[in-house]
C-alpha atoms as a PDB file:
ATOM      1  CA  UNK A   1       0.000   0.000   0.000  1.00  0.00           C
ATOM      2  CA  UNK A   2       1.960   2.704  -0.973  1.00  0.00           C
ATOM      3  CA  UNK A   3       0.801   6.809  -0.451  1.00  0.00           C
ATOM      4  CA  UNK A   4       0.267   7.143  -3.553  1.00  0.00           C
ATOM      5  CA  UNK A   5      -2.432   3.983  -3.920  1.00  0.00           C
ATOM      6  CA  UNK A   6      -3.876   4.944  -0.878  1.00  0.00           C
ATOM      7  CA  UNK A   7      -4.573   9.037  -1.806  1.00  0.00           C
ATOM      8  CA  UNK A   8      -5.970   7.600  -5.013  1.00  0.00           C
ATOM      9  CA  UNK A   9      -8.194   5.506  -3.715  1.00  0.00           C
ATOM     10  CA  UNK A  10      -9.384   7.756  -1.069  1.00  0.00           C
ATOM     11  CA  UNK A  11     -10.001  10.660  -3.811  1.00  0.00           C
ATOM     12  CA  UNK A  12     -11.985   8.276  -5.565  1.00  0.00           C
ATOM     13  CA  UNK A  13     -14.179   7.201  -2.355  1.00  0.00           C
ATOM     14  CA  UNK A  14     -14.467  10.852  -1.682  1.00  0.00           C
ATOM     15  CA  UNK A  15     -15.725  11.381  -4.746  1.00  0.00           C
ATOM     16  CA  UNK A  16     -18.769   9.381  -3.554  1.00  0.00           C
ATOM     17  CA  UNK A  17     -19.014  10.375   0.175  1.00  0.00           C
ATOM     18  CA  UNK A  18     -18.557  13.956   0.081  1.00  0.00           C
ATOM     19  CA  UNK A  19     -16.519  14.391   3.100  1.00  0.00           C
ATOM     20  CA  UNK A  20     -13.175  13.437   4.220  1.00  0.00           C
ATOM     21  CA  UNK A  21     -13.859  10.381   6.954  1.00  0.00           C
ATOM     22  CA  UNK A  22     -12.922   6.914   6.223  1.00  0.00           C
ATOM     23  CA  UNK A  23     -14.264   3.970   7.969  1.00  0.00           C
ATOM     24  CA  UNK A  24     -11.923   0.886   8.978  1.00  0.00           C
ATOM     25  CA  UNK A  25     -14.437  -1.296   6.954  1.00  0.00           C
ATOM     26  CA  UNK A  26     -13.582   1.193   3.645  1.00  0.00           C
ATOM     27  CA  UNK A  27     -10.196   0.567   3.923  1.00  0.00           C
ATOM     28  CA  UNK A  28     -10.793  -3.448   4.051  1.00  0.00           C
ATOM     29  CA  UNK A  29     -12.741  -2.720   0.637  1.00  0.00           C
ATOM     30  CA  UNK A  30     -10.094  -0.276  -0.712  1.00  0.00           C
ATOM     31  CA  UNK A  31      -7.454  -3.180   0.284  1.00  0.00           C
ATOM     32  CA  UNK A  32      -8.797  -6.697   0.333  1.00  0.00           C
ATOM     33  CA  UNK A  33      -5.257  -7.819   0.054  1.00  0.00           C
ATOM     34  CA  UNK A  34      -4.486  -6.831   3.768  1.00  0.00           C
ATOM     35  CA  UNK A  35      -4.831  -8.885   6.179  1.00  0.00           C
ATOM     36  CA  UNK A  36      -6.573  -7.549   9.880  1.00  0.00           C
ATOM     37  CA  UNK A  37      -3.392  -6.812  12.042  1.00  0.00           C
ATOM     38  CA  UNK A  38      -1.225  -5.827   8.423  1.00  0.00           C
ATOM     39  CA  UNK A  39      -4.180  -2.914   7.402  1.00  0.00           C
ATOM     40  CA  UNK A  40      -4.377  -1.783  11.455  1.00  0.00           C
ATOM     41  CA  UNK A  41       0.524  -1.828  11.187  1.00  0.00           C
ATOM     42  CA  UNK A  42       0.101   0.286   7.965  1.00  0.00           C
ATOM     43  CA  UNK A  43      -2.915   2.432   9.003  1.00  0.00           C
ATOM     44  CA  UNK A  44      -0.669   3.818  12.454  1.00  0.00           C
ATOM     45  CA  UNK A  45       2.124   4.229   9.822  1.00  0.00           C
ATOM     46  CA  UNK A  46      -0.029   6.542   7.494  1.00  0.00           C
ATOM     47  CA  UNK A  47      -1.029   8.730  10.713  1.00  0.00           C
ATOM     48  CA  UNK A  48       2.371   8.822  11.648  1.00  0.00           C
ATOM     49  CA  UNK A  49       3.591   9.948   7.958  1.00  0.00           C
ATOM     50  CA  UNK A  50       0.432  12.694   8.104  1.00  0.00           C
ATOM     51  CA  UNK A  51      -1.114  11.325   5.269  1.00  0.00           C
ATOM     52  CA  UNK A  52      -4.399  10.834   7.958  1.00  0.00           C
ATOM     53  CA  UNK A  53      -5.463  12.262  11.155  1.00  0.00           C
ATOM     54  CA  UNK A  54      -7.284   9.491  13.170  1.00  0.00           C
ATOM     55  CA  UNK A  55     -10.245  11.102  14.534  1.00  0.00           C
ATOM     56  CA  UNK A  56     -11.360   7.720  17.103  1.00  0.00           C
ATOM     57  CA  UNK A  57     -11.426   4.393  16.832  1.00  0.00           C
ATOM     58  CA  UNK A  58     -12.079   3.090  13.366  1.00  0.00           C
ATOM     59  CA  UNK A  59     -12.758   6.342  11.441  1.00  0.00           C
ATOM     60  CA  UNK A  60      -9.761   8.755  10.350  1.00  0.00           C
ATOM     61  CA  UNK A  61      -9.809  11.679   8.063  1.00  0.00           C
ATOM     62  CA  UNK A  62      -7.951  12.607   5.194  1.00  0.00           C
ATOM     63  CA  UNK A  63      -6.184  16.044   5.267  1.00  0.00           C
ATOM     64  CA  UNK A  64      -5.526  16.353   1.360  1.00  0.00           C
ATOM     65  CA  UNK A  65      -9.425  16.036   0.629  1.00  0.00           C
ATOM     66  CA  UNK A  66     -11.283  18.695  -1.082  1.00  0.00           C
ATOM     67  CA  UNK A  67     -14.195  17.827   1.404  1.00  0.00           C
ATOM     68  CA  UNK A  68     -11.783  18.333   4.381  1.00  0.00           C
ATOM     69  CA  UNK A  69     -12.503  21.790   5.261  1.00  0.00           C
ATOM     70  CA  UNK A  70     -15.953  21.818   5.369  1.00  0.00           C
ATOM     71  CA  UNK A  71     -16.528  18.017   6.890  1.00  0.00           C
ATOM     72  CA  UNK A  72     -17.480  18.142  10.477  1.00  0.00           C
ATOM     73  CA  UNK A  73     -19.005  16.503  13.791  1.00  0.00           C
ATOM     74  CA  UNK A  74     -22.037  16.029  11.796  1.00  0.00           C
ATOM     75  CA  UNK A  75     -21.022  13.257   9.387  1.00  0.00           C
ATOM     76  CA  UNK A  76     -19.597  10.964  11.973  1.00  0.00           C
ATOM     77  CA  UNK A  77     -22.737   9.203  13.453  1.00  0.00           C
ATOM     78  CA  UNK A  78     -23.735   7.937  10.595  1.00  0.00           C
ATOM     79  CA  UNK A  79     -20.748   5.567  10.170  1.00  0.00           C
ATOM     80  CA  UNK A  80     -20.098   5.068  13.986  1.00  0.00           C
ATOM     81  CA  UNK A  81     -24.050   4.052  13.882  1.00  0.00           C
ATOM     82  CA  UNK A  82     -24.690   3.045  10.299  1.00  0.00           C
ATOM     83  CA  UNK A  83     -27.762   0.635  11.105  1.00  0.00           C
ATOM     84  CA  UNK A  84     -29.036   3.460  13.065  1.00  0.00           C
ATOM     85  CA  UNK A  85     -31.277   6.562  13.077  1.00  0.00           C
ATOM     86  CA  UNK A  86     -29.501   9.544  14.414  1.00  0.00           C
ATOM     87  CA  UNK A  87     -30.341  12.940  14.215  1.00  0.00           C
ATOM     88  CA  UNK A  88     -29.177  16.063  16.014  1.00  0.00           C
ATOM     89  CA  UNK A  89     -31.198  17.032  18.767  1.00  0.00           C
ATOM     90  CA  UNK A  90     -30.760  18.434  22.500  1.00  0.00           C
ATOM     91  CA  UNK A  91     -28.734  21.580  23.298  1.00  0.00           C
ATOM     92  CA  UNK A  92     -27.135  21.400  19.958  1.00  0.00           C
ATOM     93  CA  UNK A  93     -30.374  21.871  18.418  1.00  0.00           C
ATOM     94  CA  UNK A  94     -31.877  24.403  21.635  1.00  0.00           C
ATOM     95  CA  UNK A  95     -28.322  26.549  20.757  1.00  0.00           C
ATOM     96  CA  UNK A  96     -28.912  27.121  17.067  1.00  0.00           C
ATOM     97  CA  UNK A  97     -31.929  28.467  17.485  1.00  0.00           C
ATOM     98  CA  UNK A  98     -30.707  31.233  20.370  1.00  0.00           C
ATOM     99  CA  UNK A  99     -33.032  28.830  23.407  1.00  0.00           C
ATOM    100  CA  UNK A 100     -29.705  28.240  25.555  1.00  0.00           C
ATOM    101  CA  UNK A 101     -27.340  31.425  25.660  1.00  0.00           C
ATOM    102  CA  UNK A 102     -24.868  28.475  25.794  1.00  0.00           C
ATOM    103  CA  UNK A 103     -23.427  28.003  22.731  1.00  0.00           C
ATOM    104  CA  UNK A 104     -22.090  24.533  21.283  1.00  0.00           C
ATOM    105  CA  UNK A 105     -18.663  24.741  19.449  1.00  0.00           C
ATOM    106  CA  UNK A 106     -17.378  21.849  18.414  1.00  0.00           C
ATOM    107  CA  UNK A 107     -19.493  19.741  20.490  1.00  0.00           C
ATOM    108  CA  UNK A 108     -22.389  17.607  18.909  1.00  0.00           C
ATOM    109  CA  UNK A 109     -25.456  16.039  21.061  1.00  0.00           C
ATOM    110  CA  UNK A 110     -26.909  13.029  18.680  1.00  0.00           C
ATOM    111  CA  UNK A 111     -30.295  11.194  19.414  1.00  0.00           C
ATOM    112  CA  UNK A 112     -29.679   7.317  18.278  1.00  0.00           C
ATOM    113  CA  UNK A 113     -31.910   4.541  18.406  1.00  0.00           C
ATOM    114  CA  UNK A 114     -28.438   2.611  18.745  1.00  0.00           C
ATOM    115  CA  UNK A 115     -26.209   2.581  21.629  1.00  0.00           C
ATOM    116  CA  UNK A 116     -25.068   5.763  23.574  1.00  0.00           C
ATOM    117  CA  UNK A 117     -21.749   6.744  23.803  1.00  0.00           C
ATOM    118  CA  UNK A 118     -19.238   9.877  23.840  1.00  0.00           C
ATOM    119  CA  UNK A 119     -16.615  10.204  21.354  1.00  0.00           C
ATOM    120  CA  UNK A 120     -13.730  12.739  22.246  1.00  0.00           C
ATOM    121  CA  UNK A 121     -12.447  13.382  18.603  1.00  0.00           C
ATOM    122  CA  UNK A 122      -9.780  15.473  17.049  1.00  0.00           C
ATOM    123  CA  UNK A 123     -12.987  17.353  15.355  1.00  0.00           C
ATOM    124  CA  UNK A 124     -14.216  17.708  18.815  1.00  0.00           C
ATOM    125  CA  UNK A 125     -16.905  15.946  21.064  1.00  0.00           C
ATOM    126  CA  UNK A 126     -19.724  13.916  19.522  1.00  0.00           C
ATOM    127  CA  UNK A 127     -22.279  12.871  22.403  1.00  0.00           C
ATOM    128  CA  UNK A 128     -24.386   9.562  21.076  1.00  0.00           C
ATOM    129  CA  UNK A 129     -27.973   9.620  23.379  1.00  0.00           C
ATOM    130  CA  UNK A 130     -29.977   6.354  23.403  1.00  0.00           C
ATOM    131  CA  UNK A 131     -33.791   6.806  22.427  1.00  0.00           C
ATOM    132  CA  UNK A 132     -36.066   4.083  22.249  1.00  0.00           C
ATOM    133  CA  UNK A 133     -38.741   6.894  20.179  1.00  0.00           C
ATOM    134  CA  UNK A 134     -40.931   4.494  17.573  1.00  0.00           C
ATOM    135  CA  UNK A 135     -38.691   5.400  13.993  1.00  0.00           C
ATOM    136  CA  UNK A 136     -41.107   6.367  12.025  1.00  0.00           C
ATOM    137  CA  UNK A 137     -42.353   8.993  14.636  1.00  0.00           C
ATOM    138  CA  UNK A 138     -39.176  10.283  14.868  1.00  0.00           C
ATOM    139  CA  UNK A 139     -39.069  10.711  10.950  1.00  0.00           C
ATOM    140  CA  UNK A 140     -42.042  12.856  11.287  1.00  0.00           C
ATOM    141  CA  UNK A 141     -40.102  15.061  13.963  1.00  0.00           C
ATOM    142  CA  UNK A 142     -37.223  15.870  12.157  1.00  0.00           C
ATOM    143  CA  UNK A 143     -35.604  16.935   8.742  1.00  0.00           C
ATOM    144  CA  UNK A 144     -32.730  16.521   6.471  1.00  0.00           C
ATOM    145  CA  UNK A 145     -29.728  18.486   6.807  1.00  0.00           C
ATOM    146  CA  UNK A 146     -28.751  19.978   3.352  1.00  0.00           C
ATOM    147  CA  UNK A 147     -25.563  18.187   1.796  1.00  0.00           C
ATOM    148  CA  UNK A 148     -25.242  15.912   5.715  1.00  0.00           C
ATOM    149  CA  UNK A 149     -26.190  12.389   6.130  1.00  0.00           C
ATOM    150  CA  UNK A 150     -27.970  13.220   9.125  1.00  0.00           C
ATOM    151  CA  UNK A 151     -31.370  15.014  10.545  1.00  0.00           C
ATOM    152  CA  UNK A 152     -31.952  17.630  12.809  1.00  0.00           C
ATOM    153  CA  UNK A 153     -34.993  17.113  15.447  1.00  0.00           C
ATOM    154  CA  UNK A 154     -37.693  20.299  15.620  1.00  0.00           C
ATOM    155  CA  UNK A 155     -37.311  22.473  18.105  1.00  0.00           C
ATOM    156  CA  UNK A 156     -40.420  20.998  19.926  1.00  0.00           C
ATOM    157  CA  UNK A 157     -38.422  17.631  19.816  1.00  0.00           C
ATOM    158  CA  UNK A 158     -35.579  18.476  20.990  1.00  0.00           C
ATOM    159  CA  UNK A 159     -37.363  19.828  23.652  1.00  0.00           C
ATOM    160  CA  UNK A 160     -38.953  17.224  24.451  1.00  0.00           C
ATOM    161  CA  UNK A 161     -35.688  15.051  24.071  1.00  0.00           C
ATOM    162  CA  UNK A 162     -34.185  17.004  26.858  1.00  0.00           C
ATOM    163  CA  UNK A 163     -36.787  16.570  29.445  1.00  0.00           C
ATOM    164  CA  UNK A 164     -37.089  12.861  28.456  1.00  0.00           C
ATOM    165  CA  UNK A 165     -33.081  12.175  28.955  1.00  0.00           C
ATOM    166  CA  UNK A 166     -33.287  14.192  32.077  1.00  0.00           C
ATOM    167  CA  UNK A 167     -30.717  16.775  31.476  1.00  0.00           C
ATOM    168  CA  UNK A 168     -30.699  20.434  32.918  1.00  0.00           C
ATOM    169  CA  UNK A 169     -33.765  22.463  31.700  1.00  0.00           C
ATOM    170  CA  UNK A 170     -32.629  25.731  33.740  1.00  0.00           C
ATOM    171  CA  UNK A 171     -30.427  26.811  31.015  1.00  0.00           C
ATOM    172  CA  UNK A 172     -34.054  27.467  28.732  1.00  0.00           C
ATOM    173  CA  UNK A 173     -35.744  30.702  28.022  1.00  0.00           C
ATOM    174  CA  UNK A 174     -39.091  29.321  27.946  1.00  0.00           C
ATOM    175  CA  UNK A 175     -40.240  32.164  25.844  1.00  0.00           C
ATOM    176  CA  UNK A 176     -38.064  31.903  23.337  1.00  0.00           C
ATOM    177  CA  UNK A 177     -38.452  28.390  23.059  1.00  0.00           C
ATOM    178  CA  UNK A 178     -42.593  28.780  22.615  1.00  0.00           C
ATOM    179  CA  UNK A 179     -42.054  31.421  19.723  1.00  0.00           C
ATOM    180  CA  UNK A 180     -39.358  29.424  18.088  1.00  0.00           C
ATOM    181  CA  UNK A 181     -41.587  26.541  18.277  1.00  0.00           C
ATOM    182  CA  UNK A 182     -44.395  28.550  17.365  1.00  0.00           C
ATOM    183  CA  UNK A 183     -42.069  29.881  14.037  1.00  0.00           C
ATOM    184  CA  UNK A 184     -41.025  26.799  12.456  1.00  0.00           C
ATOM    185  CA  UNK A 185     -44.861  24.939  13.151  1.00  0.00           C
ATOM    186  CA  UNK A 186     -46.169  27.813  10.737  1.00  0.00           C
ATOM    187  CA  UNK A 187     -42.707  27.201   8.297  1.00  0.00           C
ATOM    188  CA  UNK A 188     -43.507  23.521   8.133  1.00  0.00           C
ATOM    189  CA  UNK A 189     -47.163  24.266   7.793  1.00  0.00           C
ATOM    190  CA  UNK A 190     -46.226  25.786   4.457  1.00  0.00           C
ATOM    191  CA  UNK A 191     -43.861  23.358   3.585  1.00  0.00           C
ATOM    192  CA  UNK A 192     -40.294  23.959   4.550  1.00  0.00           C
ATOM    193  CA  UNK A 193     -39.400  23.745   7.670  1.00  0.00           C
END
C-alpha cells in the first residue's frame, strides 16, 4: 500500500461520500489484500507519515481532501451508527436556534436509536444519546440536513428530548423556546421547515 495507492483511492471514495472520513471497513474494501493486524501496522504508519489524522477508533480523516474543510461533527454518526437513526437534537439543536445562551462549538449532542456513547475526537466531542422513540415517529419530527447524512430534530423535539433524557432544563428561556416553536410549526405548515 503505498501513499500514492492509498490518496488515489481515497479521492476516488471521496468522490462518492462527500466528506473526508474513512471507515476501517472502507479501507478493508479499498485493500482486500491486507490482512486484519497488516491494514491496522500500515494504518498507524499513514497517521504517523500525516497522510491521515485518526479522529477515534475506526474512522480517520484525510487532510488532502477537497471535502476536508468543510466536513465536520455532523457526518460521523452515521458511520459510527450506520444501522441506526440519528439525528441532532438536544442543546445542539436548543443553541442554534438562540433557546440556551450556551453556545455549542465543536461539540455535537446526537439522538440514536443505537447505543449511547461519547466520542472525544480530534474534530471535537460527539455525544451519542440512546432513544427508544418508535422510527417512524421520529421521521415525522425531524428533517434533512442539506448536503449531511444526518437530521436535525424540531425544536419541539428536541425539547422534548431534553426533558425525556433528564438533562438540565434551567439553562431554557421558555419564551423563546414557545415562539421558536411557534415559528417553524407555521414554516412547516407551508412546507419547509
Amino acid at each position: 500500500m503505498k501513499v500514492f495507492d492509498v490518496e488515489a483511492k481515497l479521492q476516488e471514495l471521496q468522490s462518492y461520500t462527500k466528506h473526508s472520513l474513512v471507515t476501517i471497513a472502507q479501507f478493508r474494501m479499498l485493500f482486500p489484500d491486507y490482512q486484519e493486524n497488516a491494514l491496522k501496522v500500515r494504518l498507524h504508519q499513514l497517521v504517523k507519515r500525516g497522510t491521515l489524522d485518526k479522529v477515534c477508533r475506526g474512522v480517520w480523516s484525510y487532510p488532502k481532501s477537497k471535502y476536508y474543510a468543510t466536513t465536520d461533527l455532523r457526518y460521523l454518526p452515521h458511520l459510527l451508527r450506520q444501522t441506526d437513526i440519528n439525528y441532532i437534537s438536544l442543546e445542539s439543536v436548543l443553541s442554534k436556534h438562540s433557546i440556551i445562551s450556551q453556545q455549542m462549538f465543536n461539540f455535537l449532542t446526537v439522538m440514536t436509536t443505537g447505543r449511547g456513547g461519547k466520542f472525544n475526537t480530534s474534530m471535537g466531542t460527539l455525544e451519542l444519546i440512546h432513544t427508544k422513540r418508535d422510527p417512524l415517529t421520529l421521521l415525522t419530527e425531524t428533517f434533512p440536513v442539506q448536503d449531511v447524512p444526518i437530521r436535525e430534530a424540531t425544536i419541539e423535539r428536541a425539547w422534548k428530548d431534553l426533558k425525556n433524557v433528564g438533562r438540565n432544563t434551567n439553562m431554557i428561556d421558555l419564551e423563546e423556546l414557545e415562539i421558536s416553536i411557534a415559528e417553524q410549526n407555521s414554516h412547516s405548515t407551508k412546507g419547509a421547515v
